[in-house]
Protein backbone atom coordinates (compact mmCIF):
# COMPACT_ATOMS: atom_id res chain seq x y z
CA UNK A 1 0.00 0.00 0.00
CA UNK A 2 2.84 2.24 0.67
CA UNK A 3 4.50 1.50 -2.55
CA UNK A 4 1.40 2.50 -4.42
CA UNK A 5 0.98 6.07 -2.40
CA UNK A 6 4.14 7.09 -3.33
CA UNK A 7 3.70 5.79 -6.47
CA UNK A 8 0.31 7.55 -6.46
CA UNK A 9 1.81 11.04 -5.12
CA UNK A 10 5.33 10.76 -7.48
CA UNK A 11 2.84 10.09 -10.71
CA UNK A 12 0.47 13.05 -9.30
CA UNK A 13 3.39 15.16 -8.70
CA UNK A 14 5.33 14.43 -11.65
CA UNK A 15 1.44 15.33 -13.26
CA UNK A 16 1.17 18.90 -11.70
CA UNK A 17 5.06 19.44 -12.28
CA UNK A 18 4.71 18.39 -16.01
CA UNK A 19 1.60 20.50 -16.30
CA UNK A 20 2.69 23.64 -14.38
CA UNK A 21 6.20 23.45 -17.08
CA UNK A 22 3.76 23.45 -19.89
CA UNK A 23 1.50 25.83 -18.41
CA UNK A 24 4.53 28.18 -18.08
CA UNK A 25 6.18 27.27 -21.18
CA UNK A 26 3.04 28.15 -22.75
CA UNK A 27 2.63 31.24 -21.29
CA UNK A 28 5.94 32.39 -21.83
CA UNK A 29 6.18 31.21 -25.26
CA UNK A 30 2.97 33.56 -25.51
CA UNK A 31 3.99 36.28 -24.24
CA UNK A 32 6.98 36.21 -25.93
CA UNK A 33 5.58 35.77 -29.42
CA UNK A 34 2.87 38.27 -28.47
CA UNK A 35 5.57 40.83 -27.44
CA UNK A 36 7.93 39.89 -30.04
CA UNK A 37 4.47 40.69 -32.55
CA UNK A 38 3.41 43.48 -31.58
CA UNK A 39 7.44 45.33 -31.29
CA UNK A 40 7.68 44.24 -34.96
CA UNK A 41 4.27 45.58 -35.84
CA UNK A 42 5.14 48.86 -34.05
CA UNK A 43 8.67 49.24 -35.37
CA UNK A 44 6.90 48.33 -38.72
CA UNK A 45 4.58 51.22 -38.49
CA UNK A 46 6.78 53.60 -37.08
CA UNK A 47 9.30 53.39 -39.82
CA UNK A 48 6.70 52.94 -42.68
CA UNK A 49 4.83 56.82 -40.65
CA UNK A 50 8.48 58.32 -40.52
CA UNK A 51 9.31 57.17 -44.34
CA UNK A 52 5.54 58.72 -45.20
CA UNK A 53 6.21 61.81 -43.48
CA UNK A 54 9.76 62.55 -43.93
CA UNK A 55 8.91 62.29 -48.25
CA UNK A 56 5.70 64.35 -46.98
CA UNK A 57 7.89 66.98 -45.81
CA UNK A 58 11.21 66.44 -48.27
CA UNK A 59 7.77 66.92 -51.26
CA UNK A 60 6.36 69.90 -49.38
CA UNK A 61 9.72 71.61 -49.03
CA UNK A 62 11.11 71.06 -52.51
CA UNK A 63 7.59 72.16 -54.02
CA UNK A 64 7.66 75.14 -51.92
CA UNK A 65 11.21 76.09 -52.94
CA UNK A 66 10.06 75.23 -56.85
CA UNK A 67 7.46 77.68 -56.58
CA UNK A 68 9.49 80.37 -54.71
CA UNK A 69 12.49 80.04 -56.98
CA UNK A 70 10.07 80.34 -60.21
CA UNK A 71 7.94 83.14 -58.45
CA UNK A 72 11.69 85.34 -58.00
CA UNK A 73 12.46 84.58 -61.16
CA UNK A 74 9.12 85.26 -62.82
CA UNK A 75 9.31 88.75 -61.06
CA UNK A 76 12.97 89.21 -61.47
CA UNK A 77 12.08 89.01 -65.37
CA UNK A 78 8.69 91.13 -65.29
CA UNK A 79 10.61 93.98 -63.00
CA UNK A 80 13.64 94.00 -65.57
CA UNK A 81 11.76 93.93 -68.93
CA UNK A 82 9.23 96.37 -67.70
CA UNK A 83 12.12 98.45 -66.64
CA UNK A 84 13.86 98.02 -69.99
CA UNK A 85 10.92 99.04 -71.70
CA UNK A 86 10.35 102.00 -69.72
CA UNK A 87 14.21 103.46 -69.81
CA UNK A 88 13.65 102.38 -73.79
CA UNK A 89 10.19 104.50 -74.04
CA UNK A 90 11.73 107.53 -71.95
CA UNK A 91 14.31 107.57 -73.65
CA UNK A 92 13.14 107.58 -76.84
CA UNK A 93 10.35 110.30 -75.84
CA UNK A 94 12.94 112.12 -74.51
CA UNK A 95 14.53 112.21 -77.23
CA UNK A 96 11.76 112.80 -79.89
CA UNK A 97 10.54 115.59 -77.83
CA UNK A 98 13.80 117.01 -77.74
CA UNK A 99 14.29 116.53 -81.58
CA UNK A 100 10.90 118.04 -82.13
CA UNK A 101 11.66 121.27 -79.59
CA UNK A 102 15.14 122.08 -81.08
CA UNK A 103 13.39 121.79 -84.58
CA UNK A 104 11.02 123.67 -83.66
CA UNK A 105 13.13 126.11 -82.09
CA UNK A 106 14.72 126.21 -85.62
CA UNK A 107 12.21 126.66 -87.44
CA UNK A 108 10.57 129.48 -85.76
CA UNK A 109 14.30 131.11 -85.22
CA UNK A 110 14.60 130.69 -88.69
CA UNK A 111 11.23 131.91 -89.32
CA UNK A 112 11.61 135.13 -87.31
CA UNK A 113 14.80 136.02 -88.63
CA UNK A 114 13.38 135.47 -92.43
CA UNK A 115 11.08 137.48 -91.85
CA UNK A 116 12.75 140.46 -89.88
CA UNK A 117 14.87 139.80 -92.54
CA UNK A 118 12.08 140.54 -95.23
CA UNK A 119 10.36 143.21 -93.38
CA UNK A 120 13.68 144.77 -93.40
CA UNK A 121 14.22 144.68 -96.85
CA UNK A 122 11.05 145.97 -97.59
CA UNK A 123 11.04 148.91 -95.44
CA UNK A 124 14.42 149.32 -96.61
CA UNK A 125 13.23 149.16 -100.46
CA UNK A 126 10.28 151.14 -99.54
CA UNK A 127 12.45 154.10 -97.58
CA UNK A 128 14.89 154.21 -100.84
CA UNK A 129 12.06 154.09 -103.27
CA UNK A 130 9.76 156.41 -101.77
CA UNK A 131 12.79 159.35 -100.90
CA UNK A 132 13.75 159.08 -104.20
């Protein structure tokens, strides 16, 4: 009788030792696997939200500097051809109405002293004519 309660209480505890291991084994190999999971899944999506954002921002930036580099330029050119064009059409009226005073200046010298010149000679005829 002895012989089979120990028997009885090695096989039982042997039983609950050999279940307990699993048990734990179990659990641990759960845990483990769910840990080792769920770091992989985060890593996963933190590197995959870092790569999304830092092209978001690398896009963002490069567009912006795009646009501001075309917008300067874009200016740049409308600022210099506009002022081109107006140093070109002030000059060029400047000129023209220069051209056209100095002419006329000419002309009306050259008018004035014809005629002076005239009226001279006329008086001058008519003084000699009519003495004589």
């Amino acid at each position: 009788v002895l012989y089979c309660t120990v028997l009885y209480c090695t096989v039982l505890y042997c039983t609950v030792l050999y279940c307990t291991v699993l048990y734990c084994t179990l659990l641990y190999c759960t845990v483990l696997y769910c840990t080792v999971l769920l770091y992989c899944t985060v890593l996963y999506c933190t590197v995959l939200y870092c790569t999304v954002l830092y092209c978001t921002v690398l896009y963002c930036t490069v567009l912006f500097c795009t646009l501001l580099y075309c917008t300067v330029l874009y200016c740049t050119v409308l600022y210099c051809t506009v002022l081109y064009c107006t140093v070109l059409y002030c000059t060029v009226l400047y000129c023209t109405v220069l051209y056209c005073t100095v002419l006329y200046c000419t002309v009306l010298y050259c008018t004035v002293l014809y005629c002076t010149a005239l009226y001279c000679t006329v008086l001058y005829c008519t003084v000699l004519y009519c003495t004589v």
